[in-house]
Every structure is written in structure tokens, then in C-alpha cells.
C-alpha atoms as a PDB file:
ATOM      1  CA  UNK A   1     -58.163  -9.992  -1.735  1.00  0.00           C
ATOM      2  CA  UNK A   2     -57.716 -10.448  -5.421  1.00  0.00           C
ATOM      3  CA  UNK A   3     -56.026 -12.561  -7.201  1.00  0.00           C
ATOM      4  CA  UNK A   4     -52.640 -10.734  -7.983  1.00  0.00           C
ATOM      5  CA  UNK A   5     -52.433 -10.254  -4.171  1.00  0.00           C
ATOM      6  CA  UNK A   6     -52.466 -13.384  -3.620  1.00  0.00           C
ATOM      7  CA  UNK A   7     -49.784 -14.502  -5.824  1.00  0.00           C
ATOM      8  CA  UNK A   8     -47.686 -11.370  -4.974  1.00  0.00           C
ATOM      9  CA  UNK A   9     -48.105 -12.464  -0.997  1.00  0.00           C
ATOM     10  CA  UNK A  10     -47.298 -16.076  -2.151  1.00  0.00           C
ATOM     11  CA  UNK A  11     -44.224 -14.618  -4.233  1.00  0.00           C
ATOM     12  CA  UNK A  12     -43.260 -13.193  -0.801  1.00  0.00           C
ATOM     13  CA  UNK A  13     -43.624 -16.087   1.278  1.00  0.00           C
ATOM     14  CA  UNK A  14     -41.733 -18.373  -1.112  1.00  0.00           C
ATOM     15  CA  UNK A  15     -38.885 -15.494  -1.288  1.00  0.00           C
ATOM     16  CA  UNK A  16     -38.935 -14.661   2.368  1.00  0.00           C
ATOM     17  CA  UNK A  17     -38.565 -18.573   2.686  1.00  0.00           C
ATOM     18  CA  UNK A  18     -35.792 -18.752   0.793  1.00  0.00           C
ATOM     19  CA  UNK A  19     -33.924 -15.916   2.209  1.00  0.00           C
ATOM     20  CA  UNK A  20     -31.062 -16.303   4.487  1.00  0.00           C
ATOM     21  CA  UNK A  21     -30.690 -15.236   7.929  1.00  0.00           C
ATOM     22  CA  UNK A  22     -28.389 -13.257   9.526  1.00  0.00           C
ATOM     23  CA  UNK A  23     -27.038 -16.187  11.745  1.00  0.00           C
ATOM     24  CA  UNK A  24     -26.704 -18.241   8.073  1.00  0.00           C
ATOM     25  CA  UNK A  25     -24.748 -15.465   6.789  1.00  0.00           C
ATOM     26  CA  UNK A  26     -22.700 -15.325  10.113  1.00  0.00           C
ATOM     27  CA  UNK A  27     -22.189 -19.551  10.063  1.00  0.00           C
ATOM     28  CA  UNK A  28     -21.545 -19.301   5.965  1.00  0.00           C
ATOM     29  CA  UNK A  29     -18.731 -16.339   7.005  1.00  0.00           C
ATOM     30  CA  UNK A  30     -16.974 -18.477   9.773  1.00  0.00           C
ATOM     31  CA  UNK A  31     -16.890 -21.271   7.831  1.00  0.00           C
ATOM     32  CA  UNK A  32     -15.309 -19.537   5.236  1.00  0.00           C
ATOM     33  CA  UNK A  33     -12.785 -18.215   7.243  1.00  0.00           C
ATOM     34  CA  UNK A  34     -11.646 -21.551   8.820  1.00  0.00           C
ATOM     35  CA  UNK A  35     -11.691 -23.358   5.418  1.00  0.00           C
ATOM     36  CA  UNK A  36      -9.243 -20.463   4.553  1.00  0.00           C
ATOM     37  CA  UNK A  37      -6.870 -20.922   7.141  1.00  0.00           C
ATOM     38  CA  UNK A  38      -6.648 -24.068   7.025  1.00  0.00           C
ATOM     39  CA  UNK A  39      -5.688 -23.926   3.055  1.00  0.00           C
ATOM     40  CA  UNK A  40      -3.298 -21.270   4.083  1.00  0.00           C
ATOM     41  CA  UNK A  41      -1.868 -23.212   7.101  1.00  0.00           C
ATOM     42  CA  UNK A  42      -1.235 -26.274   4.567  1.00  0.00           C
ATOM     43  CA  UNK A  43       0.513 -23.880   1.690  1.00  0.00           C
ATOM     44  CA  UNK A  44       2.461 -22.074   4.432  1.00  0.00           C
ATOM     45  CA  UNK A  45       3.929 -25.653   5.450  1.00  0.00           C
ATOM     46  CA  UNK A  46       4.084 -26.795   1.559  1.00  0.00           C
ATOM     47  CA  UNK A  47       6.242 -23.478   0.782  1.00  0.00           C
ATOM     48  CA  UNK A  48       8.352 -24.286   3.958  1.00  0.00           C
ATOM     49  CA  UNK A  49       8.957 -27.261   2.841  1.00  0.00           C
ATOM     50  CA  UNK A  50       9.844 -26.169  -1.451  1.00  0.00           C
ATOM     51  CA  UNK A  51      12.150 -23.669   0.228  1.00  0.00           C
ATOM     52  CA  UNK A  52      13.900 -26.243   2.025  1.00  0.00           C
ATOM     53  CA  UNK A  53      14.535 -28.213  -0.815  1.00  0.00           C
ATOM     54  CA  UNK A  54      15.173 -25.494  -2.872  1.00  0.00           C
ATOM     55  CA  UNK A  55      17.558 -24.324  -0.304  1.00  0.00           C
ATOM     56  CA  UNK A  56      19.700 -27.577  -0.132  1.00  0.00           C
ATOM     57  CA  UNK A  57      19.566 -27.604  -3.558  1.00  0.00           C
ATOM     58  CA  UNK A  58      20.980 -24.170  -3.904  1.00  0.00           C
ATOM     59  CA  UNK A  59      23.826 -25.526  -0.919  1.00  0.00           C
ATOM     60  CA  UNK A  60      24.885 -28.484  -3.087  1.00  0.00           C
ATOM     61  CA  UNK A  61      25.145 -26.147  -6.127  1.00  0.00           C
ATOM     62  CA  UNK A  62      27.337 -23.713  -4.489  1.00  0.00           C
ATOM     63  CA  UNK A  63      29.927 -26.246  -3.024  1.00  0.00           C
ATOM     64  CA  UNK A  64      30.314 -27.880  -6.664  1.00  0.00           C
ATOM     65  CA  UNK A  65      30.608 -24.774  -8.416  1.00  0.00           C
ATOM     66  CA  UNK A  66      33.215 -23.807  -5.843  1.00  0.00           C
ATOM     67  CA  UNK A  67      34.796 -27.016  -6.824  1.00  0.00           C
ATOM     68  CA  UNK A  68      34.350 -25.953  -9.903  1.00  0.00           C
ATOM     69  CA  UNK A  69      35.794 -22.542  -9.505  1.00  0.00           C
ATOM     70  CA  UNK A  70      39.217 -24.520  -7.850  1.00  0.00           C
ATOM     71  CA  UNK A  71      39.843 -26.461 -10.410  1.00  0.00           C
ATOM     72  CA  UNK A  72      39.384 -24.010 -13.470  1.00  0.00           C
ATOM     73  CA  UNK A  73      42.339 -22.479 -11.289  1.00  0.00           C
ATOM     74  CA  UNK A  74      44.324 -24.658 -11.832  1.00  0.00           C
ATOM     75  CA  UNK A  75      43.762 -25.494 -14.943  1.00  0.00           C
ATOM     76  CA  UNK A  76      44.396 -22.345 -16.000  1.00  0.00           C
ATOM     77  CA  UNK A  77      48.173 -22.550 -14.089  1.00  0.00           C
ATOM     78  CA  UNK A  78      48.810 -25.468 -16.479  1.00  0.00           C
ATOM     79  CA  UNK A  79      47.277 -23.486 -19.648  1.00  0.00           C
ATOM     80  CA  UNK A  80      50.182 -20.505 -18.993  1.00  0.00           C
ATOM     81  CA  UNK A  81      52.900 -23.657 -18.270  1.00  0.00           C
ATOM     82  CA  UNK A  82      51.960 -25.673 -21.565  1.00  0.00           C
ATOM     83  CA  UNK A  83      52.426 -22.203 -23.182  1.00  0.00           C
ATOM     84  CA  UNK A  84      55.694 -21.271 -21.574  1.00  0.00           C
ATOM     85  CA  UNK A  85      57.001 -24.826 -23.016  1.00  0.00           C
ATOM     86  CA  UNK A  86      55.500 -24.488 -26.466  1.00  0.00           C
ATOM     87  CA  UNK A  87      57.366 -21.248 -26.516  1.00  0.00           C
ATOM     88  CA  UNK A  88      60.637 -23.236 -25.360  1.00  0.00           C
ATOM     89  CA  UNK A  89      60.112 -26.089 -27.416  1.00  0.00           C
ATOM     90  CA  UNK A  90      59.688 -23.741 -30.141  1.00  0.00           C
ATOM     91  CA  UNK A  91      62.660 -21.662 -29.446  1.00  0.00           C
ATOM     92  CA  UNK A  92      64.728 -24.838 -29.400  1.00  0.00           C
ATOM     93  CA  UNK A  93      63.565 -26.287 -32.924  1.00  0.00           C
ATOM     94  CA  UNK A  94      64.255 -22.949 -34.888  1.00  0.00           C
ATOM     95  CA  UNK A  95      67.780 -23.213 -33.165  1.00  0.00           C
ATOM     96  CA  UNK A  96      68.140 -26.579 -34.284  1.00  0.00           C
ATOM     97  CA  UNK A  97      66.556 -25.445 -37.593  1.00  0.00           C
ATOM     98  CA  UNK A  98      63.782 -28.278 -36.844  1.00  0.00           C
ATOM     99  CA  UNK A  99      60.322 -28.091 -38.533  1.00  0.00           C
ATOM    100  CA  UNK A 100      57.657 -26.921 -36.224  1.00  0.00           C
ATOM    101  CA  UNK A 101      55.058 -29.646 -36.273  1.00  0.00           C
ATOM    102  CA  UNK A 102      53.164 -28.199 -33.143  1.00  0.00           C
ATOM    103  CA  UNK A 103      49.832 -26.469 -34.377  1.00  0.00           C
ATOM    104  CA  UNK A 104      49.149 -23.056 -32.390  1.00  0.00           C
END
């Protein structure tokens, strides 16, 4: 053998060396896969747990805008009132021939 073929058969050796199996490939593969579900196990209960927050959150939102939503109500009752007696108050100065000193 010459030289070349030595180094090629040496090349060969070192890259046949090197080379993985197909029970490396098989180990490397489950591995993976149970690295993966675990991370997906642990975002599954990290999600379960934002939407739980998130969820409450949402709850405590929705009672105070209905709060909210009752008092603006109300508030609008009084808004028609105060007009109703501006409108009186109003009608009883120019029949008293008072100046109106209430801005509109």
C-alpha cells in the first residue's frame, strides 16, 4: 500500500470513529423528546396559571365596571333633575324680572 492509501484508510478510521450509531441517534432522539415534554408540561402549567390570573383579573374588572355602569345611571337621573330645576329656576327669575346669574 502507498502512501495516499494509507492516509485515506486512516481518514476512514478517524471518520468511522467519529460517526454515530444508530442506538446514539435513537438515545440523542429520546432524550430530546423527554426534555421537550417536560418544557411543555412546565409552560402548559405556567399558562394555566397566567390564565388564572388573568381571569380573576378580568372578574374584578367586570364587577367594578358594573359598578361603574350603576352609578353613571344615576348620575345621569340627577343630570336631567338639575336641568329640569335650572329650567324652573330660570322660568321663575324672568317672571320676577331677576338677572340670570346661572351660566349654561
Amino acid at each position: 500500500m502507498d502512501n495516499n492509501n494509507a492516509e485515506i484508510i486512516e481518514t476512514l478510521g478517524v471518520i468511522l470513529a467519529k460517526m454515530a450509531t444508530k442506538e446514539d441517534v435513537e438515545s440523542l432522539r429520546a432524550g430530546l423528546r423527554s426534555e421537550m415534554q417536560d418544557g411543555f408540561a412546565g409552560l402548559r402549567a405556567e399558562m394555566r396559571e397566567g390564565l388564572v390570573d388573568i381571569r380573576s383579573e378580568i372578574k374584578e374588572i367586570r364587577g367594578r365596571l358594573d359598578g361603574l355602569e350603576s352609578a353613571v345611571k344615576n348620575i345621569s337621573g340627577y343630570a336631567k333633575e338639575i336641568d329640569h330645576i335650572i329650567e324652573r329656576v330660570s322660568a321663575i327669575e324672568q317672571h320676577l324680572g331677576l338677572r340670570q346669574n346661572i351660566a349654561a
